[in-house]
C-alpha atoms as a PDB file:
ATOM      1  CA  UNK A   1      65.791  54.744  77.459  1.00  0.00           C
ATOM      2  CA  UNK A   2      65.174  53.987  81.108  1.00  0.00           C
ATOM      3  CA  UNK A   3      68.881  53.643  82.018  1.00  0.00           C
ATOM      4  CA  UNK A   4      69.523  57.379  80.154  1.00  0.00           C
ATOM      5  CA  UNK A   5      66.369  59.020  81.875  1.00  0.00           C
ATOM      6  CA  UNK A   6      67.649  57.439  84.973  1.00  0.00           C
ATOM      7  CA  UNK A   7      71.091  59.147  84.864  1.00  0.00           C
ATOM      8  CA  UNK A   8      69.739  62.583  83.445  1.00  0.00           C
ATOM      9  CA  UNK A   9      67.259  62.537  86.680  1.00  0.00           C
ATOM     10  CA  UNK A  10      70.489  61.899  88.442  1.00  0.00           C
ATOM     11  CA  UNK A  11      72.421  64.698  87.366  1.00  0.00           C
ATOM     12  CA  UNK A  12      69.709  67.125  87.688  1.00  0.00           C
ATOM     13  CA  UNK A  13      69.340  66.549  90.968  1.00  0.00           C
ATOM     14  CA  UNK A  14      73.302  67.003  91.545  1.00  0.00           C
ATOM     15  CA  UNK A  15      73.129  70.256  89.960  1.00  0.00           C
ATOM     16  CA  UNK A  16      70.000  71.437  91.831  1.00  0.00           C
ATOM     17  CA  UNK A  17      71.827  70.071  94.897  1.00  0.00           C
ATOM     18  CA  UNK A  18      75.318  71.805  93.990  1.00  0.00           C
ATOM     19  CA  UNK A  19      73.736  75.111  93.004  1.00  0.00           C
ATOM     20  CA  UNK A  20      74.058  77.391  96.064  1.00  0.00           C
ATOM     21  CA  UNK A  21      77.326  75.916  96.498  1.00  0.00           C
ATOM     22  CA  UNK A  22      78.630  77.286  93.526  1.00  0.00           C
ATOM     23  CA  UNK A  23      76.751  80.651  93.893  1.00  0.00           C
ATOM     24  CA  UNK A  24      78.707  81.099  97.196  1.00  0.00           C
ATOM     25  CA  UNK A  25      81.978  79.787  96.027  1.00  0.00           C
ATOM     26  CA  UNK A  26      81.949  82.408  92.950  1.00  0.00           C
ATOM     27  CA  UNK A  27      80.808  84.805  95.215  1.00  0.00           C
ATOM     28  CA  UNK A  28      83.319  84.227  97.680  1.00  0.00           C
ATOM     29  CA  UNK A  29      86.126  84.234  95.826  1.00  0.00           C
ATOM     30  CA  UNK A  30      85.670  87.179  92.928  1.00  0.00           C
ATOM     31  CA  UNK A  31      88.397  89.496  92.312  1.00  0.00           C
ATOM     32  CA  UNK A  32      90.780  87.899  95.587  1.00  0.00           C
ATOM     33  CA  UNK A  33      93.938  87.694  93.238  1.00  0.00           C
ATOM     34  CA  UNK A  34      93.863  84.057  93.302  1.00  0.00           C
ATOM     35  CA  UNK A  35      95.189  82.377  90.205  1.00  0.00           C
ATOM     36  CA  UNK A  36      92.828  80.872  87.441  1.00  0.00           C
ATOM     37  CA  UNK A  37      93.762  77.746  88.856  1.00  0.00           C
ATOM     38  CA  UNK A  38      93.506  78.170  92.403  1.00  0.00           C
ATOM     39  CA  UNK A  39      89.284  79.156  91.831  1.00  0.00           C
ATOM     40  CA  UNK A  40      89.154  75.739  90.128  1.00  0.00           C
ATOM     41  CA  UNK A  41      90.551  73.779  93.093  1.00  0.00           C
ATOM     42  CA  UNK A  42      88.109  75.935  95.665  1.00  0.00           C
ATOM     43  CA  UNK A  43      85.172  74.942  93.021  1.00  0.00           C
ATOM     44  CA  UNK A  44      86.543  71.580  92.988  1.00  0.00           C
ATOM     45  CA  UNK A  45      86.451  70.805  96.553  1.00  0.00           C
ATOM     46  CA  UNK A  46      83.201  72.461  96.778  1.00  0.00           C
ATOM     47  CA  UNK A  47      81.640  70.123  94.740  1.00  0.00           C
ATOM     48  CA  UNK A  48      83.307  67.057  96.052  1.00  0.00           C
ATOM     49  CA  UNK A  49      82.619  67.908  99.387  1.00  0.00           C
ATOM     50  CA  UNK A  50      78.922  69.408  99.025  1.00  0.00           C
ATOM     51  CA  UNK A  51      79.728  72.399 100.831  1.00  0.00           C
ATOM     52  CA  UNK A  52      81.761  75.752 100.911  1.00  0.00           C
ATOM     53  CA  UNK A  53      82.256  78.559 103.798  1.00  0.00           C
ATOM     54  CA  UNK A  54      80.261  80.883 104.775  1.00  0.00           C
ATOM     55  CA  UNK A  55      81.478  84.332 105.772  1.00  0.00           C
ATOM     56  CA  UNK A  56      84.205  84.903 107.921  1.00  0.00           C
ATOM     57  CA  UNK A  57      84.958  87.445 110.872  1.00  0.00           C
ATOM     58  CA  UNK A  58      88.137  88.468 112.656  1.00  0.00           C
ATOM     59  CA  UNK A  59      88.287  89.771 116.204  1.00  0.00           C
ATOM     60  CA  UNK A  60      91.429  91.277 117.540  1.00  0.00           C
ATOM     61  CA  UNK A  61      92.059  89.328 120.347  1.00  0.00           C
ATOM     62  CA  UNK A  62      93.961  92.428 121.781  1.00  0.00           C
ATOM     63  CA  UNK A  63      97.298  90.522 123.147  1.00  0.00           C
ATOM     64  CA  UNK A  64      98.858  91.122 119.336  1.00  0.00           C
ATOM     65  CA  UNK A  65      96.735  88.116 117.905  1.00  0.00           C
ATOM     66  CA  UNK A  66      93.438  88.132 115.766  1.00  0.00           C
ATOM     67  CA  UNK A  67      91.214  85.806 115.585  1.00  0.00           C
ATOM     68  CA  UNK A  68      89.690  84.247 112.226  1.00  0.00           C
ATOM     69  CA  UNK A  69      86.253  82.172 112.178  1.00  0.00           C
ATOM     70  CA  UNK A  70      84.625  80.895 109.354  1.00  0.00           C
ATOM     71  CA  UNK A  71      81.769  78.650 109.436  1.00  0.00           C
ATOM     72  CA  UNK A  72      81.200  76.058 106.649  1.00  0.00           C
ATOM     73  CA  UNK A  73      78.091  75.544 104.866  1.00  0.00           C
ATOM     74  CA  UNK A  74      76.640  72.381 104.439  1.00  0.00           C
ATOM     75  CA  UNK A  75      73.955  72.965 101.455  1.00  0.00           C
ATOM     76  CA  UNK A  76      71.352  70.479 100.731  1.00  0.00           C
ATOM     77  CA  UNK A  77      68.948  72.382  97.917  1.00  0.00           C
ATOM     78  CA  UNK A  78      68.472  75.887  98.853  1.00  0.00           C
ATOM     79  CA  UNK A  79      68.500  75.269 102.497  1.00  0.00           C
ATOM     80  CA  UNK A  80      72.435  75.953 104.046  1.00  0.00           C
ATOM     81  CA  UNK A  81      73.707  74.677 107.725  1.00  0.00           C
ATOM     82  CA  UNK A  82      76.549  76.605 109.525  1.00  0.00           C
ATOM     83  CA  UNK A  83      79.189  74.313 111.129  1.00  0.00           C
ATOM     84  CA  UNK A  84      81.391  76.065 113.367  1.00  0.00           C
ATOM     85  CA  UNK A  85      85.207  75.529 112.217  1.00  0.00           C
ATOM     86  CA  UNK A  86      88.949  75.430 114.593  1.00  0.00           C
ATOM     87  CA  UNK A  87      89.641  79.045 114.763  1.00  0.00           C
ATOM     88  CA  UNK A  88      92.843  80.875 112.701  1.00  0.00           C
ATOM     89  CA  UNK A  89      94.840  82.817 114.503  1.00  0.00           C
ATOM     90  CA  UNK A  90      97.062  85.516 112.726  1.00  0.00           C
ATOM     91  CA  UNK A  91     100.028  87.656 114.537  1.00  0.00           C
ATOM     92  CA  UNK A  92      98.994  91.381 114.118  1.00  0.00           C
ATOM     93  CA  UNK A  93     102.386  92.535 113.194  1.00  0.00           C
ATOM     94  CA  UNK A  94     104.661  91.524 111.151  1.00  0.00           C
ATOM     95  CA  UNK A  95     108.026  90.212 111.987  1.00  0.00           C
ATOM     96  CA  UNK A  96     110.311  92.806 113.464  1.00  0.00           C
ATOM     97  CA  UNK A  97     107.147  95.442 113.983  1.00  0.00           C
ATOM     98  CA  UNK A  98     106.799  95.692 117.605  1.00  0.00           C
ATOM     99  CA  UNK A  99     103.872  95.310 119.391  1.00  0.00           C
ATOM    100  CA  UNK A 100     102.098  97.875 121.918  1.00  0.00           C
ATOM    101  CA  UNK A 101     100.059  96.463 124.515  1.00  0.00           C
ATOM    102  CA  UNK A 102      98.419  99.889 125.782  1.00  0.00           C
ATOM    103  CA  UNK A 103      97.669 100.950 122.196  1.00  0.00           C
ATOM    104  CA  UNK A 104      97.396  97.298 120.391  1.00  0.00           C
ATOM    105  CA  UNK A 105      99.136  98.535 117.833  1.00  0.00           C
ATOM    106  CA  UNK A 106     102.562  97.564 116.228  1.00  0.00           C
ATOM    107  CA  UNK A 107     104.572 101.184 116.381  1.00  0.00           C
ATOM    108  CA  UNK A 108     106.476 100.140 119.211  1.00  0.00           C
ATOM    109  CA  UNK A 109     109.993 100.516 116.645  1.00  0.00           C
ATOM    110  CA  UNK A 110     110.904 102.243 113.472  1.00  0.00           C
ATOM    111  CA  UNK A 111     108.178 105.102 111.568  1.00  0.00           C
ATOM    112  CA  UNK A 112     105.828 104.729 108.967  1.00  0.00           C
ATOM    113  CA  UNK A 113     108.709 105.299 106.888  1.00  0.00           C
ATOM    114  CA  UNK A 114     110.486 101.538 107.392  1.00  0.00           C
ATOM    115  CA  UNK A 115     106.913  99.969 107.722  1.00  0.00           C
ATOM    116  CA  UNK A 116     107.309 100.683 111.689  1.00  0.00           C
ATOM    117  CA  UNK A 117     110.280  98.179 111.693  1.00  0.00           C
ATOM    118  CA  UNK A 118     109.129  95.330 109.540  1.00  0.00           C
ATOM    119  CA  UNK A 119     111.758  93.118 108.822  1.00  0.00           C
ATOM    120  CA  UNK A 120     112.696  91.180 105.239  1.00  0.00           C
ATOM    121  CA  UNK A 121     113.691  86.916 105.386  1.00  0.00           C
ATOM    122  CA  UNK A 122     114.492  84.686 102.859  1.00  0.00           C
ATOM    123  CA  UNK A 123     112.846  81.690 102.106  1.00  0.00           C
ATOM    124  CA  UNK A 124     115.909  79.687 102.254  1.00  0.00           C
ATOM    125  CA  UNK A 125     119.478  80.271 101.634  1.00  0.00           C
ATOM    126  CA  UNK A 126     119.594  78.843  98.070  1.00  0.00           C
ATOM    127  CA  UNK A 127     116.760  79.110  95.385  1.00  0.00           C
ATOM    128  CA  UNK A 128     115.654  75.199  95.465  1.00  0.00           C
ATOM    129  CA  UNK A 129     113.515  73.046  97.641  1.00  0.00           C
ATOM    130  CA  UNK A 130     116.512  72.402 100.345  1.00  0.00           C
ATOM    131  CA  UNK A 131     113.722  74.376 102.749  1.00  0.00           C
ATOM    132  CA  UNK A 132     110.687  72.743 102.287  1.00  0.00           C
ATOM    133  CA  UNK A 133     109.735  69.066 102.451  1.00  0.00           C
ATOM    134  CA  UNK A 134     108.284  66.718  99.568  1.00  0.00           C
ATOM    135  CA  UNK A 135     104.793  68.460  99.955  1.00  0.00           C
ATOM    136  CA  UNK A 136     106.193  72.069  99.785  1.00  0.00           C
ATOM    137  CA  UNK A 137     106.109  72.940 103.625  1.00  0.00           C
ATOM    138  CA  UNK A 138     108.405  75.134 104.709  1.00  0.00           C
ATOM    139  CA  UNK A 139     110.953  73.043 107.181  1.00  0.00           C
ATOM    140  CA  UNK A 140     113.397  74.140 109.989  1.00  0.00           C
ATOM    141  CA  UNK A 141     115.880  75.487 107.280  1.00  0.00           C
ATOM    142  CA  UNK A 142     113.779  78.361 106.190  1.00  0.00           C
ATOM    143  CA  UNK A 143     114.766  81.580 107.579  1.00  0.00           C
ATOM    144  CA  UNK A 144     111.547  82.499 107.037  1.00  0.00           C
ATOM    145  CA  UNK A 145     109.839  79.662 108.609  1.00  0.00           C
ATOM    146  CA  UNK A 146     112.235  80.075 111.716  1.00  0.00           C
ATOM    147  CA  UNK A 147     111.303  83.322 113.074  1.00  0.00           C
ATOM    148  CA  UNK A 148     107.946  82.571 113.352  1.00  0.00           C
ATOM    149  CA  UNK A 149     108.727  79.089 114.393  1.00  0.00           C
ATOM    150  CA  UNK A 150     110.526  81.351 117.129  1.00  0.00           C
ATOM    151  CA  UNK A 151     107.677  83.063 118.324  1.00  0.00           C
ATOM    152  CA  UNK A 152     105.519  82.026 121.735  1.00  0.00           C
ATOM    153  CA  UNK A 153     103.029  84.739 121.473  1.00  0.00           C
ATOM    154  CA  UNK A 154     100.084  84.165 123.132  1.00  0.00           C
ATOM    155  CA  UNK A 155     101.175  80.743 124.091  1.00  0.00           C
ATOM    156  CA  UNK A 156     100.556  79.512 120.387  1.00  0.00           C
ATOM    157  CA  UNK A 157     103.120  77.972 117.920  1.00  0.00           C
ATOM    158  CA  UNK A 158     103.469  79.623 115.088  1.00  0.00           C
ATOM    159  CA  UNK A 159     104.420  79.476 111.567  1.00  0.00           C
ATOM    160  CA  UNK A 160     104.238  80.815 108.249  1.00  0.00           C
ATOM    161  CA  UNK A 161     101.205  81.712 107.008  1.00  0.00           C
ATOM    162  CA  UNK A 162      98.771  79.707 105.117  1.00  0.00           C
ATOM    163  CA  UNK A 163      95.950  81.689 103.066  1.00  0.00           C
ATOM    164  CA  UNK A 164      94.474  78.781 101.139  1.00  0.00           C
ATOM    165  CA  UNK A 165      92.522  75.473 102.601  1.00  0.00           C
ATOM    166  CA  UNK A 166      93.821  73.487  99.484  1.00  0.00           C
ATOM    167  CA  UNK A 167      97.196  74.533 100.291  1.00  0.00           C
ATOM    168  CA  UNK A 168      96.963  73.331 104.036  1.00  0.00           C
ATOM    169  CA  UNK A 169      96.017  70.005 103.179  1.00  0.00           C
ATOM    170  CA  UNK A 170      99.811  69.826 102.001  1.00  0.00           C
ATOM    171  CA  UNK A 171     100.524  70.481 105.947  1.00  0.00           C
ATOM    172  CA  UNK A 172      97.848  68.606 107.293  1.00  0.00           C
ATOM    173  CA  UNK A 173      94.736  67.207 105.867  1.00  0.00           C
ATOM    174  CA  UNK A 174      93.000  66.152 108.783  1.00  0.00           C
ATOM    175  CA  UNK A 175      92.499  69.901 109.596  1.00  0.00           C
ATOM    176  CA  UNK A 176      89.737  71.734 108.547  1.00  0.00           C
ATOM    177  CA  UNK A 177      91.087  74.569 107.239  1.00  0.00           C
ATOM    178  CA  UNK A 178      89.126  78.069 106.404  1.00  0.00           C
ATOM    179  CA  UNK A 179      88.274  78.238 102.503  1.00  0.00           C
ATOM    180  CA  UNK A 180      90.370  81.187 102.061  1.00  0.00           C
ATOM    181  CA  UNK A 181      91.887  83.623 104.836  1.00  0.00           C
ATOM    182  CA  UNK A 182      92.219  86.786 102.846  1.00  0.00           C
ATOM    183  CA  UNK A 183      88.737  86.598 100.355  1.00  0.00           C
ATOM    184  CA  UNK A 184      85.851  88.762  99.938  1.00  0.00           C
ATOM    185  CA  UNK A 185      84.171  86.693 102.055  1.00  0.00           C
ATOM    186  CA  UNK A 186      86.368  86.878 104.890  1.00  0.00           C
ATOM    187  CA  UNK A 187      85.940  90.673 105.865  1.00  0.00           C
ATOM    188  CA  UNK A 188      89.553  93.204 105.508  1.00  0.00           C
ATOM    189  CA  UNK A 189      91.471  92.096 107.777  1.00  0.00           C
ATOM    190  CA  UNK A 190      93.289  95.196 107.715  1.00  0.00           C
ATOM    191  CA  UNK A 191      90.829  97.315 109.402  1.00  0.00           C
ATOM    192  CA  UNK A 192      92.746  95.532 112.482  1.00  0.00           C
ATOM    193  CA  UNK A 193      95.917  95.707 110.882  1.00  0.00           C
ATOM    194  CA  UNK A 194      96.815  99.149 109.868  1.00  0.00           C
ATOM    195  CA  UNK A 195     100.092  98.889 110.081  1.00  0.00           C
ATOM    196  CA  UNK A 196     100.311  96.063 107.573  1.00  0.00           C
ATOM    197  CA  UNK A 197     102.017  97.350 104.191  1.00  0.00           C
ATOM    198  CA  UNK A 198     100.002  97.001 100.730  1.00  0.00           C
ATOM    199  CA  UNK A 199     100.960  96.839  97.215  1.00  0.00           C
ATOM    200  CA  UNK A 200     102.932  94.363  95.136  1.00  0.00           C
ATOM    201  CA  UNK A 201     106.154  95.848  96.641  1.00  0.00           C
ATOM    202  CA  UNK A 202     105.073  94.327 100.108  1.00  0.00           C
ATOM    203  CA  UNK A 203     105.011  90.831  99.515  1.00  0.00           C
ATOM    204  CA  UNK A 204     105.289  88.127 102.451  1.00  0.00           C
ATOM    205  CA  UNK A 205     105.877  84.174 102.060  1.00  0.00           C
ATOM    206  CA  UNK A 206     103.531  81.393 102.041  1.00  0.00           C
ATOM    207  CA  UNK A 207     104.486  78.028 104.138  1.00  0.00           C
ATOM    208  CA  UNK A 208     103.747  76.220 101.205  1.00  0.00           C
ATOM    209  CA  UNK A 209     105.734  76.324  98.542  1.00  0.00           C
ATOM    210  CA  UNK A 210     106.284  75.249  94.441  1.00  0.00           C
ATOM    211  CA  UNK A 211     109.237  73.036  93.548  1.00  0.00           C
ATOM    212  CA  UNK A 212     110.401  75.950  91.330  1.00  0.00           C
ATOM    213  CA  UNK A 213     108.970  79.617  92.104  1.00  0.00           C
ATOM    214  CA  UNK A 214     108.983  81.029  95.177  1.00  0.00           C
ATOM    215  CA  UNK A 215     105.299  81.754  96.517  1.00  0.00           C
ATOM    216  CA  UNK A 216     104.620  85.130  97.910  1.00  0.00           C
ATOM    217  CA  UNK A 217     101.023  87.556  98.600  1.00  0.00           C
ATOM    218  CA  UNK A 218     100.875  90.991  98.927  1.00  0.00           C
ATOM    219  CA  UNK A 219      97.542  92.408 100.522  1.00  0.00           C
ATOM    220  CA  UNK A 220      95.296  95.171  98.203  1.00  0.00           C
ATOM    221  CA  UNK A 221      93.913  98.140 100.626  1.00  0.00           C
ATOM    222  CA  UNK A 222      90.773  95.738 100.479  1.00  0.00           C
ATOM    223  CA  UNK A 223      92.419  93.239 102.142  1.00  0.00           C
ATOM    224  CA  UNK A 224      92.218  90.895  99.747  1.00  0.00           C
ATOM    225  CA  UNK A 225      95.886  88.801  99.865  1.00  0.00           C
ATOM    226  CA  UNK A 226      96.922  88.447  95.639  1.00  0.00           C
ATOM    227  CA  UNK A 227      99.568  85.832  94.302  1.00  0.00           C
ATOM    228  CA  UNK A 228     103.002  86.451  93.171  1.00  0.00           C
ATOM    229  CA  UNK A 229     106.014  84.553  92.679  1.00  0.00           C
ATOM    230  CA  UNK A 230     110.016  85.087  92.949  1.00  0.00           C
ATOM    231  CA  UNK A 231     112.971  83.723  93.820  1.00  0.00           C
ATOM    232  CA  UNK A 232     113.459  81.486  97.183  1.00  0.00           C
ATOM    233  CA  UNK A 233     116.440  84.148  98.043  1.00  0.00           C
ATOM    234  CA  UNK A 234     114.612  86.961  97.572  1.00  0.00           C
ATOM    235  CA  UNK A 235     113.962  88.748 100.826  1.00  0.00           C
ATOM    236  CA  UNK A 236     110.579  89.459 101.931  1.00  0.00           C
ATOM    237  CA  UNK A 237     108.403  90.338 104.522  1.00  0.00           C
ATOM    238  CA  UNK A 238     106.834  87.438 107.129  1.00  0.00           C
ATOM    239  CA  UNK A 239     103.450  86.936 108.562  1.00  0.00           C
ATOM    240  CA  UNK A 240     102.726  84.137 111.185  1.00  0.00           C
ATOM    241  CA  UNK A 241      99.354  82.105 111.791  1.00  0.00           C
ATOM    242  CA  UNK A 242      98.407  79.413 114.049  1.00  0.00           C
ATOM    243  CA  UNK A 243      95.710  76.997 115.052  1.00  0.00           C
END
């Protein structure tokens, strides 16, 4: 009896611990498109780690960049701690929009009719894993991948972006990645974006990718970034991030 009342006391106090850090988690992440699966892994690592992120904020850096911080929570009971995180930094237009200095905007080409000049990649040439390495990360060969790669805005290096921490860890694990880029937590992003394309016909790629499906988001007007999949040839439009 003392060994089972011993382990009950145990887990009670795990749960009382853990509670807030679910609360936050569930709150954080309701209706942001991610996959059945994807909530589990955020839950997941929540509980592992004793923690989750607080709420996010983007600035517009106003040089075609914006800024993403999100500070994580370190919960012990009710009582929360905010530790500052590494910065995301997101290009405000998409590739082939032009940016305007004087205006910050990304009208510089094209009309509102051709998304202002967006342009379409593939993911790579031939609808396998020939552009992305053993953990999924999009490598040199992806067209997609390359023109961001390409890019020296702002002094940064950039590449494809990355809207999930559990999907960075496939890049590197050593960073601590935001929870999620594109949640209900993290503010609409496309209040500094507006000429950013929404709706499941304006999907862009993810760096990291399945051995089989291609992985894609598309942004809702909330600017909340849902899943989708396709084919690795399929063309599509490209976002770029960087730390």
């Amino acid at each position: 009896m003392g060994l089972k009342r011993k382990a009950a006391v145990s887990l009670i106090g795990k749960v009382c611990l853990l509670t807030p850090i679910f609360l936050l988690s569930i709150a954080g992440c309701r209706d942001d498109g991610l996959s059945g699966g994807e909530l589990l892994t955020i839950w997941a690592l929540a509980y592992r780690d004793h923690r989750t992120d607080g709420v996010g904020k983007w600035t517009d850096q106003g040089d075609g960049t914006l800024r993403y911080d999100q500070p994580r929570l370190s919960c012990d009971g009710p009582f929360c701690e905010e530790i500052p995180q590494a910065p995301v930094y997101i290009k405000k237009c998409l590739q082939g929009q032009v940016y305007r200095s004087a205006e910050n905007d990304c009208r510089g080409t094209g009309s509102a009719a051709d998304q202002w000049g967006a342009a379409k990649f593939q993911f790579c040439s031939t609808d396998d894993t020939s552009c992305q390495d053993g953990s999924g990360v999009a490598n040199g060969s992806s067209p997609a991948e390359q023109s961001c790669r390409g890019e020296t805005l702002a002094g940064r290096s950039w590449h494809l972006v990355v809207t999930l921490r559990q999907n960075y860890g496939n890049v590197d694990g050593s960073v601590q990645y935001p929870e999620c880029l594109f949640c209900v937590n993290s503010g609409n992003v496309l209040d500094n974006m507006p000429e950013m394309p929404v709706g499941s016909g304006n999907k862009f790629w993810s760096r990291v990718q399945s051995p089989n499906d291609g992985v894609l988001r598309y942004f809702s007007t909330s600017g909340r970034a849902f899943s989708d999949t396709g084919a690795k040839t399929e063309s599509h439009f490209v976002l770029c991030s960087a730390l």
